[in-house]
C-alpha atoms as a PDB file:
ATOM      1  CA  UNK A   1    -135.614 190.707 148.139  1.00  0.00           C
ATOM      2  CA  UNK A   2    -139.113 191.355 145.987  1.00  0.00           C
ATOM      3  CA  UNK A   3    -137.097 191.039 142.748  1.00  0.00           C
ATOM      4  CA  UNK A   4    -135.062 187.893 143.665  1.00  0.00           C
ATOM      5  CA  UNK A   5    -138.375 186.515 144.701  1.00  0.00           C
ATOM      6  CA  UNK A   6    -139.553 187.189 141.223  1.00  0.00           C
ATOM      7  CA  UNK A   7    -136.727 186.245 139.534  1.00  0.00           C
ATOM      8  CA  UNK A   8    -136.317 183.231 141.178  1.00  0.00           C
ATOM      9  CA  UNK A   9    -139.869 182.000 140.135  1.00  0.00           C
ATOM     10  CA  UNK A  10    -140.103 179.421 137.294  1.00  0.00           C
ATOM     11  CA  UNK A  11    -139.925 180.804 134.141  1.00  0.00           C
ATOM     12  CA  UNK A  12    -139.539 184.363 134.880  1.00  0.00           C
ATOM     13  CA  UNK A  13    -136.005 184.543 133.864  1.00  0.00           C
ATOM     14  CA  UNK A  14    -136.569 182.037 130.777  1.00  0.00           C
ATOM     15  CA  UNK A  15    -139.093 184.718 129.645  1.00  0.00           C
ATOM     16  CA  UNK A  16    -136.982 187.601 129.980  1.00  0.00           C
ATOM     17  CA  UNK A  17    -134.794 186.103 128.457  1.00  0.00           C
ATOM     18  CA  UNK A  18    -136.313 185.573 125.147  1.00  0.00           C
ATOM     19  CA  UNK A  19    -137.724 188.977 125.253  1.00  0.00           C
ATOM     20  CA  UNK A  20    -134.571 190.324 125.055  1.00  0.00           C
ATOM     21  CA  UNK A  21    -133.929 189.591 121.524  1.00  0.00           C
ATOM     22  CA  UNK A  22    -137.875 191.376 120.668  1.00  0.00           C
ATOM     23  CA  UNK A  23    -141.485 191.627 121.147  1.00  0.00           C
ATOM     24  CA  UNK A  24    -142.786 187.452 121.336  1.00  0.00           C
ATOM     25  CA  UNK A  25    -146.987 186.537 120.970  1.00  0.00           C
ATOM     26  CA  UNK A  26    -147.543 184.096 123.747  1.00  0.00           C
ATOM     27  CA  UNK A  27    -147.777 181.379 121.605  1.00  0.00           C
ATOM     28  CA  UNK A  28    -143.973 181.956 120.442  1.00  0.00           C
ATOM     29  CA  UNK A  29    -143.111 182.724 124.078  1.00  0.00           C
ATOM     30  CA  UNK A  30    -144.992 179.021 124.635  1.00  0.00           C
ATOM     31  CA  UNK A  31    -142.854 177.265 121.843  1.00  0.00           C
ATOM     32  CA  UNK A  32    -139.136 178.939 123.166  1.00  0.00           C
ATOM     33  CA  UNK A  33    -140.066 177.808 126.650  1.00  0.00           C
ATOM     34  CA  UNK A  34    -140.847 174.297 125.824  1.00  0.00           C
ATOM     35  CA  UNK A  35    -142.517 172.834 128.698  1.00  0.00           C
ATOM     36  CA  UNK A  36    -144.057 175.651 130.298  1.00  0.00           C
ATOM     37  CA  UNK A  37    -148.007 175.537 130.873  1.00  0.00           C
ATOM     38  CA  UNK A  38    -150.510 177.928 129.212  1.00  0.00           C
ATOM     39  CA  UNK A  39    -151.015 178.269 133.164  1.00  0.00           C
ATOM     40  CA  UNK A  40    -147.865 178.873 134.399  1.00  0.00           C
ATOM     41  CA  UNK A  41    -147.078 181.161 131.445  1.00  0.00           C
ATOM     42  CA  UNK A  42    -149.886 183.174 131.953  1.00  0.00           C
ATOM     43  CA  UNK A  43    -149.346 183.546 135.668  1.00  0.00           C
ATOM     44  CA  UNK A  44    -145.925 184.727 135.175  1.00  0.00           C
ATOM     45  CA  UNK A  45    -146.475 187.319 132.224  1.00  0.00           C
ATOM     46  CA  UNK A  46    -148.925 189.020 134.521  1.00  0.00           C
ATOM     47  CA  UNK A  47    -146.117 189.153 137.093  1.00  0.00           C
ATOM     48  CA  UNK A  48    -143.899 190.203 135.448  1.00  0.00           C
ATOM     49  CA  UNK A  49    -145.822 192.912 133.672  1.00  0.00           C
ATOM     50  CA  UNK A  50    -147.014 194.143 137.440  1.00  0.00           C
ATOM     51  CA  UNK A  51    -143.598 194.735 138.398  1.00  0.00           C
ATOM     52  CA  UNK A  52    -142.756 196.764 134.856  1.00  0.00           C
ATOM     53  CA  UNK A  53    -140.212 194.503 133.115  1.00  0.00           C
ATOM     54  CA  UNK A  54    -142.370 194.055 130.048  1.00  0.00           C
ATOM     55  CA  UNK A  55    -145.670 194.957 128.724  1.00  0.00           C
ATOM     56  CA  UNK A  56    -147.872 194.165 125.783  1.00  0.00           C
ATOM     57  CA  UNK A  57    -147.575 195.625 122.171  1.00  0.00           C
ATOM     58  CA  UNK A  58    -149.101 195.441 119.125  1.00  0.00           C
ATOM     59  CA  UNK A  59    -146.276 192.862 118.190  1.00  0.00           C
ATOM     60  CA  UNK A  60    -146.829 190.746 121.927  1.00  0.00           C
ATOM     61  CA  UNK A  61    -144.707 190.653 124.721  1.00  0.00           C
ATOM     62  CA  UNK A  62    -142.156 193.091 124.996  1.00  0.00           C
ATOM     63  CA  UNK A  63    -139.375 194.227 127.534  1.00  0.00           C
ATOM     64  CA  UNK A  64    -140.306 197.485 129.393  1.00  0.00           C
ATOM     65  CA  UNK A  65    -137.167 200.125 129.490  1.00  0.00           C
ATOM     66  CA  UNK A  66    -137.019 198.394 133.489  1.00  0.00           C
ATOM     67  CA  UNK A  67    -136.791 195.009 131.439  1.00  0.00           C
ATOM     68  CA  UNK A  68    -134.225 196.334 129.635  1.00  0.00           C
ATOM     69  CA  UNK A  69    -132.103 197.614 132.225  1.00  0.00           C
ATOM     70  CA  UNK A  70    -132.573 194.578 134.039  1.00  0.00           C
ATOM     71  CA  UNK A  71    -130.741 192.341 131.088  1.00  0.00           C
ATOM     72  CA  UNK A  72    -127.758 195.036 131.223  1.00  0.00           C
ATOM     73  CA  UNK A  73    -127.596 194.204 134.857  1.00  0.00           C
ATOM     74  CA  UNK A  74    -127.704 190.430 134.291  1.00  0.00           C
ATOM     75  CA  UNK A  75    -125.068 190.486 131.547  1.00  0.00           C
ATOM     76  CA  UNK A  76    -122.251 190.062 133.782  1.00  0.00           C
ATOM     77  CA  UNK A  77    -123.952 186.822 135.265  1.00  0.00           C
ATOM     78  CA  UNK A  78    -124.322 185.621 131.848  1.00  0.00           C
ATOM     79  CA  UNK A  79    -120.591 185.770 131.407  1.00  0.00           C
ATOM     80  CA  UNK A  80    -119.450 184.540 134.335  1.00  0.00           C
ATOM     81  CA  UNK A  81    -122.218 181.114 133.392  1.00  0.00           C
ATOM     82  CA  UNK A  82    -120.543 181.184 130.132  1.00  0.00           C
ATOM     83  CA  UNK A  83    -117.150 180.574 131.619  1.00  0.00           C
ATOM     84  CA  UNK A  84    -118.001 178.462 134.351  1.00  0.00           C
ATOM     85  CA  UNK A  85    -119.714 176.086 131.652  1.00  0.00           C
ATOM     86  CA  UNK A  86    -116.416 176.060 129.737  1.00  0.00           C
ATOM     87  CA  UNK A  87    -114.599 175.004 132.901  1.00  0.00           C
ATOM     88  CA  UNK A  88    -116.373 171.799 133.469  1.00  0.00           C
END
C-alpha cells in the first residue's frame, strides 16, 4: 500500500515518467510538467528519492535501478491505456 500511496500522489508518476527517457535538471523536469509548483515539485523529488526510484547526478534527476524496474512493471499499464484510449 506505501507505493500506491506514493504513486498515487500528484506528480509522482508524471515525474517518473519523464525520467524514464534520462537524467532531467529540475528546471526541465518544471517545463515537461507544466503546471507543477517549484513547491510541489520539490516535495515530490524528495519523495521519491527517499523511497529509491531516482536520485541526483551530475546530469539532474535520474531513475534509480528501483526506478527502473518500476517503469518495466508499469509497461503493461501503459499498453492497456494505450488501447483503451483507442477504444473511445
Amino acid at each position: 500500500m506505501a507505493a500506491l500511496d506514493l504513486l498515487g500522489r500528484r506528480w509522482a508518476l508524471r515525474i517518473l515518467w519523464e525520467l524514464r527517457s534520462g537524467p532531467h535538471t529540475f528546471r526541465a523536469l518544471r517545463e515537461a510538467c507544466e503546471d507543477v509548483s517549484p513547491t510541489v515539485l520539490n516535495t515530490r523529488l524528495r519523495e521519491l528519492r527517499e523511497a529509491n526510484l531516482i536520485e541526483r547526478s551530475d546530469e539532474g534527476y535520474t531513475l534509480t535501478l528501483q526506478g527502473g524496474r518500476l517503469g518495466e512493471a508499469l509497461a503493461p499499464l501503459d499498453a492497456w491505456s494505450k488501447r483503451w484510449e483507442r477504444s473511445l
